[in-house]
Protein backbone atom coordinates (compact mmCIF):
# COMPACT_ATOMS: atom_id res chain seq x y z
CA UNK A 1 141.43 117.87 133.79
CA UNK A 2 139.44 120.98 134.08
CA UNK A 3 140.16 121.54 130.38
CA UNK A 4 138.39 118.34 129.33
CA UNK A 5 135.32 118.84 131.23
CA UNK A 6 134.38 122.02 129.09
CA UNK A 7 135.97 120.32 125.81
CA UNK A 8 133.74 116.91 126.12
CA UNK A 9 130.40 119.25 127.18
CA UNK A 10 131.04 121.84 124.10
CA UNK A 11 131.33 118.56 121.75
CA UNK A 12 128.79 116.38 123.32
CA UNK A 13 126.47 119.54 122.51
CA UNK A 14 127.41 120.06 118.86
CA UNK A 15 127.11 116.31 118.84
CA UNK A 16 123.22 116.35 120.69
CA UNK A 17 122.45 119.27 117.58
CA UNK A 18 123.80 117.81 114.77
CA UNK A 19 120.76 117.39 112.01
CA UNK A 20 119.67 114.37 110.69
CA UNK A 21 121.87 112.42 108.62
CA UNK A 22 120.59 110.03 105.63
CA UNK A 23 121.54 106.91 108.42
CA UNK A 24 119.27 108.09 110.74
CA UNK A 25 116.61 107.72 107.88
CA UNK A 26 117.80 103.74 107.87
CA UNK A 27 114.22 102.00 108.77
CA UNK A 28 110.82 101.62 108.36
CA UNK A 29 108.32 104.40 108.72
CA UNK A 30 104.28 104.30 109.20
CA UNK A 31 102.52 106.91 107.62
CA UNK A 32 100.58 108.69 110.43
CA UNK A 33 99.64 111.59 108.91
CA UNK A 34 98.98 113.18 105.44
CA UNK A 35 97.89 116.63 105.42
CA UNK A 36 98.23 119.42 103.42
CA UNK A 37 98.09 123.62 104.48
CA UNK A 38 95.50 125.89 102.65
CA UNK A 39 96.96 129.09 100.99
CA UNK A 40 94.90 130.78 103.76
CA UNK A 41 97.30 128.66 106.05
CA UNK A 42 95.06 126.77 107.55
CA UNK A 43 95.76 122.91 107.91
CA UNK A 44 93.47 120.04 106.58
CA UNK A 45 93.68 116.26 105.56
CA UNK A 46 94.67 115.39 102.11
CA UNK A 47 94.13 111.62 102.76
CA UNK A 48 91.83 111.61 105.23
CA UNK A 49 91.46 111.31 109.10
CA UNK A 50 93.43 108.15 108.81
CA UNK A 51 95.52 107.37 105.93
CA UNK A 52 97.85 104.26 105.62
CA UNK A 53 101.43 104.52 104.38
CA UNK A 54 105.07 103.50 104.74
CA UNK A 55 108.42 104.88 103.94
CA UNK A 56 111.14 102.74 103.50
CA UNK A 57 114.74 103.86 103.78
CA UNK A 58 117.86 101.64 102.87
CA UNK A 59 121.40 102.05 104.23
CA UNK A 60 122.66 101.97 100.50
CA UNK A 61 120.33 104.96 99.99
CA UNK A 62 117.27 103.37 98.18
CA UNK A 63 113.79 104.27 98.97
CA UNK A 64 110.48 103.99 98.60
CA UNK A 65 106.68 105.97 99.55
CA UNK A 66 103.46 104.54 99.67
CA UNK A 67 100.64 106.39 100.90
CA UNK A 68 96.27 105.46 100.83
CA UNK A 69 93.30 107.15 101.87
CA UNK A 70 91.66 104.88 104.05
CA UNK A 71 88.65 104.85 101.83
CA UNK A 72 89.14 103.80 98.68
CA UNK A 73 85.96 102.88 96.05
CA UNK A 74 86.91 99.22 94.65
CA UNK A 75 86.10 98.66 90.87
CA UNK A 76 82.08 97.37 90.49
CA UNK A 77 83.25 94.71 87.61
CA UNK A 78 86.13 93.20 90.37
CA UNK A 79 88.70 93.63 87.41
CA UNK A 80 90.84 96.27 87.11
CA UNK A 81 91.07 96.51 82.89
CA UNK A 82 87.28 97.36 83.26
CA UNK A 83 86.78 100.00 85.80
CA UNK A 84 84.65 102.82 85.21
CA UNK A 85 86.09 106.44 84.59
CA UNK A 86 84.99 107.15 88.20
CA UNK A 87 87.10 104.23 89.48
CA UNK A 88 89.80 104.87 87.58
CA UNK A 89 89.56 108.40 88.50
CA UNK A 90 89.49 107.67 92.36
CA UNK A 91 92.50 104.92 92.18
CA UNK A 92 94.59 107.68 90.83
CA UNK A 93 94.18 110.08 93.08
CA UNK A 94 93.58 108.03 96.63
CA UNK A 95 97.26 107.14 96.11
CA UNK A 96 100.95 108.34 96.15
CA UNK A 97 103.37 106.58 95.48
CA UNK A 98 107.16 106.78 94.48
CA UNK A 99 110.36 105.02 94.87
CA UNK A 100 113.94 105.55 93.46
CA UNK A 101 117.14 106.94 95.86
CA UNK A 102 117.76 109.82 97.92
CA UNK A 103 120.36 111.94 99.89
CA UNK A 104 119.92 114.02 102.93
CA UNK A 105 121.90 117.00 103.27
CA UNK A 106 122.02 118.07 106.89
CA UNK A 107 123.02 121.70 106.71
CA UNK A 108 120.39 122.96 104.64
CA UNK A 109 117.74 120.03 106.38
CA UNK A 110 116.13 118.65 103.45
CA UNK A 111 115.88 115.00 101.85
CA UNK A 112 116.32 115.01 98.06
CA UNK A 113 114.25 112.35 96.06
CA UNK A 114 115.67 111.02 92.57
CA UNK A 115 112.27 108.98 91.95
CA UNK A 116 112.85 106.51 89.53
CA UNK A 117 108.88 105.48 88.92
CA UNK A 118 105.78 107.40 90.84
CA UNK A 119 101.52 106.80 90.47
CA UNK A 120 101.88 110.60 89.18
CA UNK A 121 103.82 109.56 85.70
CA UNK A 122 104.78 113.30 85.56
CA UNK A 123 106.97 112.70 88.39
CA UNK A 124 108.98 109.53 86.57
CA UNK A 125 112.99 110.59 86.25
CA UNK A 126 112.69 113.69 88.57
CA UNK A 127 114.25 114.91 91.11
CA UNK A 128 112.26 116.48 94.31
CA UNK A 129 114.13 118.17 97.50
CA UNK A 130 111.80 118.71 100.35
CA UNK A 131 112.19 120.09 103.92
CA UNK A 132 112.23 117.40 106.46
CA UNK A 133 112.50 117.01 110.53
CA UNK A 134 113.15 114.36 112.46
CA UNK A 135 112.48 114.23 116.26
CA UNK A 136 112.82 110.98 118.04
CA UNK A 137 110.80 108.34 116.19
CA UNK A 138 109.19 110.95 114.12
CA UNK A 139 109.83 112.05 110.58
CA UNK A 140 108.22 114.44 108.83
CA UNK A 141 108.54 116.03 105.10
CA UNK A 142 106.68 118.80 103.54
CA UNK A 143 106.52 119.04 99.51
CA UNK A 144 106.59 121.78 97.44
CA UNK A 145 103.36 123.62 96.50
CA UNK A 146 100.91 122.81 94.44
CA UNK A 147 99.88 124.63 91.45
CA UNK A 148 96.50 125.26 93.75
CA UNK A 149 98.91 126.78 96.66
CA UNK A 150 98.29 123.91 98.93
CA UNK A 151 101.01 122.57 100.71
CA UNK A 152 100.95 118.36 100.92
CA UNK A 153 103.12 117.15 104.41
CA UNK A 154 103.76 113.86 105.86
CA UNK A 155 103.98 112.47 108.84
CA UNK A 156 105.61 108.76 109.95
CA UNK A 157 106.22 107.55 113.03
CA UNK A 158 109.33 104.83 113.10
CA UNK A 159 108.20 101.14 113.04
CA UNK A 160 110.45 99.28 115.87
């Protein structure tokens, strides 16, 4: 008996530190923040002070990313074939979007994107591998740089 105590603490503890495995992505997830860090490290909003987004992760290990600054200028005409370059030019980039399938690998604690279709057509057929954490109900991811140096990160918050 004394030999079990110390056996079920030492694996209940591996078992409490395990990372994050792709099932414990399973849900839906509301965008709470979208930020990005400077090259001069400091941190500021990419999307605004309050962004709206969701993340969407299957069992089967389909997914998708939506995320909105909260302000967004509509189209004067009310039709989206005849916006003006400004419009056009704000839709783009008040948006991210992507979906396709991932795969989390928990020893190296980063979530690997093959996005089928983004907003950013560049990104169509690619894959991406980002560094995520995930503490209780929170998941967060942060991207590769940008060719500017800035960082983009987001932050969800699991939707019960």
């Amino acid at each position: 008996m004394k030999h079990i105590l110390p056996f079920f603490l030492t694996t209940l503890g591996a078992y409490i530190a395990l990372p994050a495995t792709g099932q414990q992505l399973t849900g839906t997830w509301q965008l709470t923040a979208a930020d990005m860090i400077m090259p001069d490290g400091k941190q500021e909003r990419d999307y605004g002070a309050n962004p709206h987004g969701i993340a969407i992760f299957t069992a089967d290990g389909h997914y998708t990313v939506e995320i909105f600054r909260e302000q967004r200028m509509p189209f004067a005409s009310k039709d989206r074939e005849k916006g003006t370059p400004e419009e056009y030019r704000d839709a783009v980039l008040s948006m991210s979007c992507h979906f396709g399938t991932y795969e989390v690998d928990p020893v190296k604690g980063t979530i690997r994107f093959h996005i089928d279709k983004a907003s950013f057509p560049n990104s169509d057929g690619t894959t991406r591998e980002n560094t995520f954490i995930l503490k209780e109900d929170q998941l967060s991811w942060q991207l590769p740089p940008r060719p500017n140096g800035e960082i983009p990160i987001s932050v969800f918050r699991r939707i019960r």
